[in-house]
N, C-alpha and C. Protein backbone atom coordinates (compact mmCIF):
# COMPACT_ATOMS: atom_id res chain seq x y z
N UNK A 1 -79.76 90.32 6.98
CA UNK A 1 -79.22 89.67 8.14
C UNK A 1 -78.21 88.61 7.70
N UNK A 2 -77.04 89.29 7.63
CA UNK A 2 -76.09 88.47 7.37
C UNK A 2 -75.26 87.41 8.71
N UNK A 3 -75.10 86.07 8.17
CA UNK A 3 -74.71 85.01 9.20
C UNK A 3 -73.10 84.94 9.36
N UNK A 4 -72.59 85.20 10.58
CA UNK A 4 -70.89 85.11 10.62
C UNK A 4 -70.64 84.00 9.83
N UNK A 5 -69.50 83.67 9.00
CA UNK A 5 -69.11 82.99 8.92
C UNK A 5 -67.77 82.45 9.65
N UNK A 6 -67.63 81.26 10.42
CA UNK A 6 -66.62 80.75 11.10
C UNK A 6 -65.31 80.52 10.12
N UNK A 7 -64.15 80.89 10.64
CA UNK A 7 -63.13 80.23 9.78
C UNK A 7 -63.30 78.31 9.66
N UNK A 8 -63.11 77.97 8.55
CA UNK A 8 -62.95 76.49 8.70
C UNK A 8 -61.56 75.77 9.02
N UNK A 9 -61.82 74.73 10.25
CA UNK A 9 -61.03 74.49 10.26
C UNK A 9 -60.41 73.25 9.79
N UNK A 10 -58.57 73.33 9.32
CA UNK A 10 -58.16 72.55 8.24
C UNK A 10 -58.26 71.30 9.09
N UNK A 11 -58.37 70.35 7.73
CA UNK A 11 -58.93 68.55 8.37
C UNK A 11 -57.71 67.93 8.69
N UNK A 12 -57.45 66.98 9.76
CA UNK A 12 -56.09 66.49 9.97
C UNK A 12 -56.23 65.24 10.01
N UNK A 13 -55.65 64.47 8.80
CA UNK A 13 -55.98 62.88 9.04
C UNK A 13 -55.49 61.91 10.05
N UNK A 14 -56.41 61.45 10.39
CA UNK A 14 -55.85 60.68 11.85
C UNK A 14 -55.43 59.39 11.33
N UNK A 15 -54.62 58.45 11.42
CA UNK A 15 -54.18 57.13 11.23
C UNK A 15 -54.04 56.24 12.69
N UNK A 16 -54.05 55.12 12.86
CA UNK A 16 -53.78 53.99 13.80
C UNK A 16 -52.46 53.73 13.76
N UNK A 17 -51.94 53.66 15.28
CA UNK A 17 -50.88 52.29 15.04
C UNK A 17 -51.02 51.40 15.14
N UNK A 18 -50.51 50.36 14.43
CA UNK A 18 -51.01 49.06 14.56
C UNK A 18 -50.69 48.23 15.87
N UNK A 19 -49.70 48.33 16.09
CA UNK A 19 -49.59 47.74 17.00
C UNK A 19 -50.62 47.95 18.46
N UNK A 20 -50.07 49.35 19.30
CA UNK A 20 -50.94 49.98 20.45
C UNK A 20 -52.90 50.47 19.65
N UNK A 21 -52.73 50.34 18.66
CA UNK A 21 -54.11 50.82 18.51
C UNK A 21 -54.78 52.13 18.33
N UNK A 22 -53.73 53.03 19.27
CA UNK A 22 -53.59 54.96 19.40
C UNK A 22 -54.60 55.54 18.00
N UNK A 23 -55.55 56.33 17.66
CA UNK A 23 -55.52 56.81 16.50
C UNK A 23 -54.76 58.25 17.18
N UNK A 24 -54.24 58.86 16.10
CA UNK A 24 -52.97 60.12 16.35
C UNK A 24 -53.08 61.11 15.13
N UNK A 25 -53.28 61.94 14.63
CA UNK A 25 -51.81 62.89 13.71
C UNK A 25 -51.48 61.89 12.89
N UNK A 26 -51.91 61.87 11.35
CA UNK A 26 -50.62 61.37 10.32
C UNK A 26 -49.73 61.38 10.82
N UNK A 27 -49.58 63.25 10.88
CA UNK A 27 -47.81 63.48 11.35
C UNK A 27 -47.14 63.19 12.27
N UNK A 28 -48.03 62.83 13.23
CA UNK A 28 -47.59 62.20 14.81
C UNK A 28 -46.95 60.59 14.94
N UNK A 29 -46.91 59.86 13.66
CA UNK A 29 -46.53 58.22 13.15
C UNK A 29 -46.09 58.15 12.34
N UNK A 30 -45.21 57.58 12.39
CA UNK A 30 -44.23 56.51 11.25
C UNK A 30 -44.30 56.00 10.14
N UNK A 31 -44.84 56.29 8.74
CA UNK A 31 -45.39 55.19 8.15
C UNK A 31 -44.24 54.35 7.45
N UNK A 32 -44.95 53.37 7.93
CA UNK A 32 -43.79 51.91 6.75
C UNK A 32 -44.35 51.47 5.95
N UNK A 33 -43.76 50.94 5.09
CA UNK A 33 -44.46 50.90 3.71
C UNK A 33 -43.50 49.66 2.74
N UNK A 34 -44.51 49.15 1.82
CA UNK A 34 -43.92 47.90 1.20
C UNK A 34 -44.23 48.31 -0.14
N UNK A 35 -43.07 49.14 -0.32
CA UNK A 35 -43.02 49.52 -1.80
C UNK A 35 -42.37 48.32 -2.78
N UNK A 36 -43.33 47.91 -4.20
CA UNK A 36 -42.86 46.92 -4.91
C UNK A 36 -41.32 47.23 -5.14
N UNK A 37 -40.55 48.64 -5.52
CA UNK A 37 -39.22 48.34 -5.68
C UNK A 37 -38.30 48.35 -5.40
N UNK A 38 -38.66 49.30 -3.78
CA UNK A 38 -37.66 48.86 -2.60
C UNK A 38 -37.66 48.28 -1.63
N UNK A 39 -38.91 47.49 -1.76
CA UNK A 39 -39.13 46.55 -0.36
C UNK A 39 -40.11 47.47 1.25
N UNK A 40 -39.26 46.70 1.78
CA UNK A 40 -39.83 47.59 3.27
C UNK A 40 -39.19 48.67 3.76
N UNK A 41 -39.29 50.06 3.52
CA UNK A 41 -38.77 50.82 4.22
C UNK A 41 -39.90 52.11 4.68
N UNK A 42 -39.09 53.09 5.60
CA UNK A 42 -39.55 54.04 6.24
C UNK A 42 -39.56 55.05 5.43
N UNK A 43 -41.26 55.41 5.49
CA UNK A 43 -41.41 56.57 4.51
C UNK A 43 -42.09 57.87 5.08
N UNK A 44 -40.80 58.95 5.46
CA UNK A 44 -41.11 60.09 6.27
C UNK A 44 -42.09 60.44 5.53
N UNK A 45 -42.11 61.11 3.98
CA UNK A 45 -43.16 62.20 3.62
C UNK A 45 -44.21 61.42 3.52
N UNK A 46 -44.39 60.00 3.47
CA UNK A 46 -45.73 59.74 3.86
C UNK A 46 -46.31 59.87 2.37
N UNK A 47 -45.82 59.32 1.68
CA UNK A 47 -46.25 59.69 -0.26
C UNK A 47 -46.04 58.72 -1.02
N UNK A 48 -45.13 57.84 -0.73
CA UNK A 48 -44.34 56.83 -1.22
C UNK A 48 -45.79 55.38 -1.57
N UNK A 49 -45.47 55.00 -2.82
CA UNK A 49 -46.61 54.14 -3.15
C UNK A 49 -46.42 52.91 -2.68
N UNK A 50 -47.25 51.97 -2.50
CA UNK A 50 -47.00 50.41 -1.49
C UNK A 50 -48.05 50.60 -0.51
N UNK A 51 -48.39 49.55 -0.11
CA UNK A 51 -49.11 49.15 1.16
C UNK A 51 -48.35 49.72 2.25
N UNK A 52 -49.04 50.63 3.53
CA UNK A 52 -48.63 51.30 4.19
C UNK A 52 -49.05 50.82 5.43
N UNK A 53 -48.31 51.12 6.78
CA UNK A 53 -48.37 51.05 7.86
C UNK A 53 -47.94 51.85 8.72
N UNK A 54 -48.72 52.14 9.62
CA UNK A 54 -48.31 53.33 10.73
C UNK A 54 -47.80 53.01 12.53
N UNK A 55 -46.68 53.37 12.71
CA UNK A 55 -46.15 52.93 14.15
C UNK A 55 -46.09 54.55 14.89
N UNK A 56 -46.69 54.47 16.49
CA UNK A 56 -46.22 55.49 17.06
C UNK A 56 -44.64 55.10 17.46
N UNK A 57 -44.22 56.53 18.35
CA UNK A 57 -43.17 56.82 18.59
C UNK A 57 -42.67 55.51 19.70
N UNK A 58 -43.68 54.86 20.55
CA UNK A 58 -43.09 54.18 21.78
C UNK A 58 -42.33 52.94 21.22
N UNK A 59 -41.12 53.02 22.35
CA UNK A 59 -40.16 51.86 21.84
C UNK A 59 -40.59 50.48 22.02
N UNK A 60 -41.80 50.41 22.91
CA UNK A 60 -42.49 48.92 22.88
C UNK A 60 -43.04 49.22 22.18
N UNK A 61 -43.69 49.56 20.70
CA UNK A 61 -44.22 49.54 19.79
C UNK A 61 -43.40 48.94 18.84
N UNK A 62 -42.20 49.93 18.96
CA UNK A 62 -41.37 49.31 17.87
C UNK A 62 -40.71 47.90 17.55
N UNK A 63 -40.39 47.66 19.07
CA UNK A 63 -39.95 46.53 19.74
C UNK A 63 -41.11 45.26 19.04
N UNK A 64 -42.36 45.25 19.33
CA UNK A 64 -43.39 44.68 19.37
C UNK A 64 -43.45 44.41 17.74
N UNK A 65 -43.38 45.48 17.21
CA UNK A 65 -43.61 45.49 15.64
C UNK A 65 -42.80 44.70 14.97
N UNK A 66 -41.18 44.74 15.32
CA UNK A 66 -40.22 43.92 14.77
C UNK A 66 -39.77 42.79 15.36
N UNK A 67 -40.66 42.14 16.29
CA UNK A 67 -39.94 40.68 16.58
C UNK A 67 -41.35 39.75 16.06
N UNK A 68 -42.78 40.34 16.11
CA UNK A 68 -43.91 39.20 16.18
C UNK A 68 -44.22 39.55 14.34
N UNK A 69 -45.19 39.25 14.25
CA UNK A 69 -45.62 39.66 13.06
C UNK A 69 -46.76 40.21 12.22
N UNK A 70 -46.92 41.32 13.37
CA UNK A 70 -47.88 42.69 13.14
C UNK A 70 -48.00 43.63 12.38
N UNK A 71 -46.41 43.83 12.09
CA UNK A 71 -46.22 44.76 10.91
C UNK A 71 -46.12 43.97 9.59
N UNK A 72 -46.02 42.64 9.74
CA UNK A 72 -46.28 41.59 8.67
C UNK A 72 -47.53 41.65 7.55
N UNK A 73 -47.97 40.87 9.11
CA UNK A 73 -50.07 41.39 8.36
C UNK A 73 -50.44 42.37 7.71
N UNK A 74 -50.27 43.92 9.06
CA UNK A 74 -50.48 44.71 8.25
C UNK A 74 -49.81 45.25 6.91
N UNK A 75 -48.91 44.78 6.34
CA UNK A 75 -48.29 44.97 4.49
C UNK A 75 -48.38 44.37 3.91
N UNK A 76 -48.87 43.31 4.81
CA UNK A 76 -49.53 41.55 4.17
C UNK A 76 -48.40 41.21 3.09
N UNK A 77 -47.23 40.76 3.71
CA UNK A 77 -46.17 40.32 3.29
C UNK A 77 -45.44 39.31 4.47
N UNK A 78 -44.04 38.93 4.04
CA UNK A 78 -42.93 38.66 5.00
C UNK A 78 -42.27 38.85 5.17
N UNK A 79 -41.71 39.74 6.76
CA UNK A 79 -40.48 40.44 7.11
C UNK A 79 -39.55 39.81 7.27
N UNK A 80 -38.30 39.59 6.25
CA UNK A 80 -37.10 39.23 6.69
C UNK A 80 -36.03 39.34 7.56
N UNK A 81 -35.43 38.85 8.27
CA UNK A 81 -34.50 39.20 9.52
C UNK A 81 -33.15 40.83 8.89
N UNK A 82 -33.11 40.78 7.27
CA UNK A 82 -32.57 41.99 6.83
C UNK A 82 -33.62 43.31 6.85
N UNK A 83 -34.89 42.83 6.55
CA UNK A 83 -35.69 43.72 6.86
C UNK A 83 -36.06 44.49 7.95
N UNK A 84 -36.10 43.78 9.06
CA UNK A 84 -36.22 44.22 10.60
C UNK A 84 -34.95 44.90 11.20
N UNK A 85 -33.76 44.36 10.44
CA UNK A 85 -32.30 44.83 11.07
C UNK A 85 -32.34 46.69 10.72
N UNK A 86 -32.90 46.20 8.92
CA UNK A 86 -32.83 48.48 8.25
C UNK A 86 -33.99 48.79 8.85
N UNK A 87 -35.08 48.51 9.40
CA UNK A 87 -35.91 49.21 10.32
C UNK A 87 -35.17 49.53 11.66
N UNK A 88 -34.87 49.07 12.27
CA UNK A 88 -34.19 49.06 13.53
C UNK A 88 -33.35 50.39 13.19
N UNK A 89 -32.64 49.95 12.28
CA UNK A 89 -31.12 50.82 11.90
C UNK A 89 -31.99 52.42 11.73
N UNK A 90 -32.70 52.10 10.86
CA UNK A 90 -33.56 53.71 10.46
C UNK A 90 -34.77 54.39 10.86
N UNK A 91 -34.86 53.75 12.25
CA UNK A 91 -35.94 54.29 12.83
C UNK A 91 -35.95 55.57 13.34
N UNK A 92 -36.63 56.25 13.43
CA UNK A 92 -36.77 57.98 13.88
C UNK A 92 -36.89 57.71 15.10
N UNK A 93 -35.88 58.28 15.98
CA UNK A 93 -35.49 58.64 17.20
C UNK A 93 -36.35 60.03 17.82
């Protein structure tokens, strides 16, 4: 008496945004990231080494993220007014 076996299904890591709270899809968020040798930038493949942070898509998120200092905490650093300008500039539309 053999037991079906079910296909398994593949695991999908869920992450937070920080800001709204959402858990989502890795792939469904943004991650930013405070890599020691380029600073703060946006890291599509999501691989890039540094303290990481995840934003959904909404523009009051983004909004929210780059004027207070939420995305601060979470890289546990300090965002400079050049820093917030190349986020702005390179954000995924």
């Amino acid at each position: 008496m053999a037991g079906k076996k079910h296909p398994r299904r593949k695991h999908i890591p869920q992450r937070t945004c920080v800001v709204c709270r959402r858990t989502m899809d890795k792939r469904a968020l943004t991650r930013i990231v405070n890599n020691p040798e380029e600073g703060i930038i946006i890291d599509p493949g999501g691989k890039r080494d540094g303290r990481g942070a995840y934003l959904c898509d909404q523009e009051s998120c983004w909004e929210q993220a780059l004027t207070t200092d939420i995305l601060a905490r979470a890289l546990r650093t300090t965002l400079t007014e050049s820093d917030r300008a190349r986020l702005r500039e390179s954000r995924p539309r």
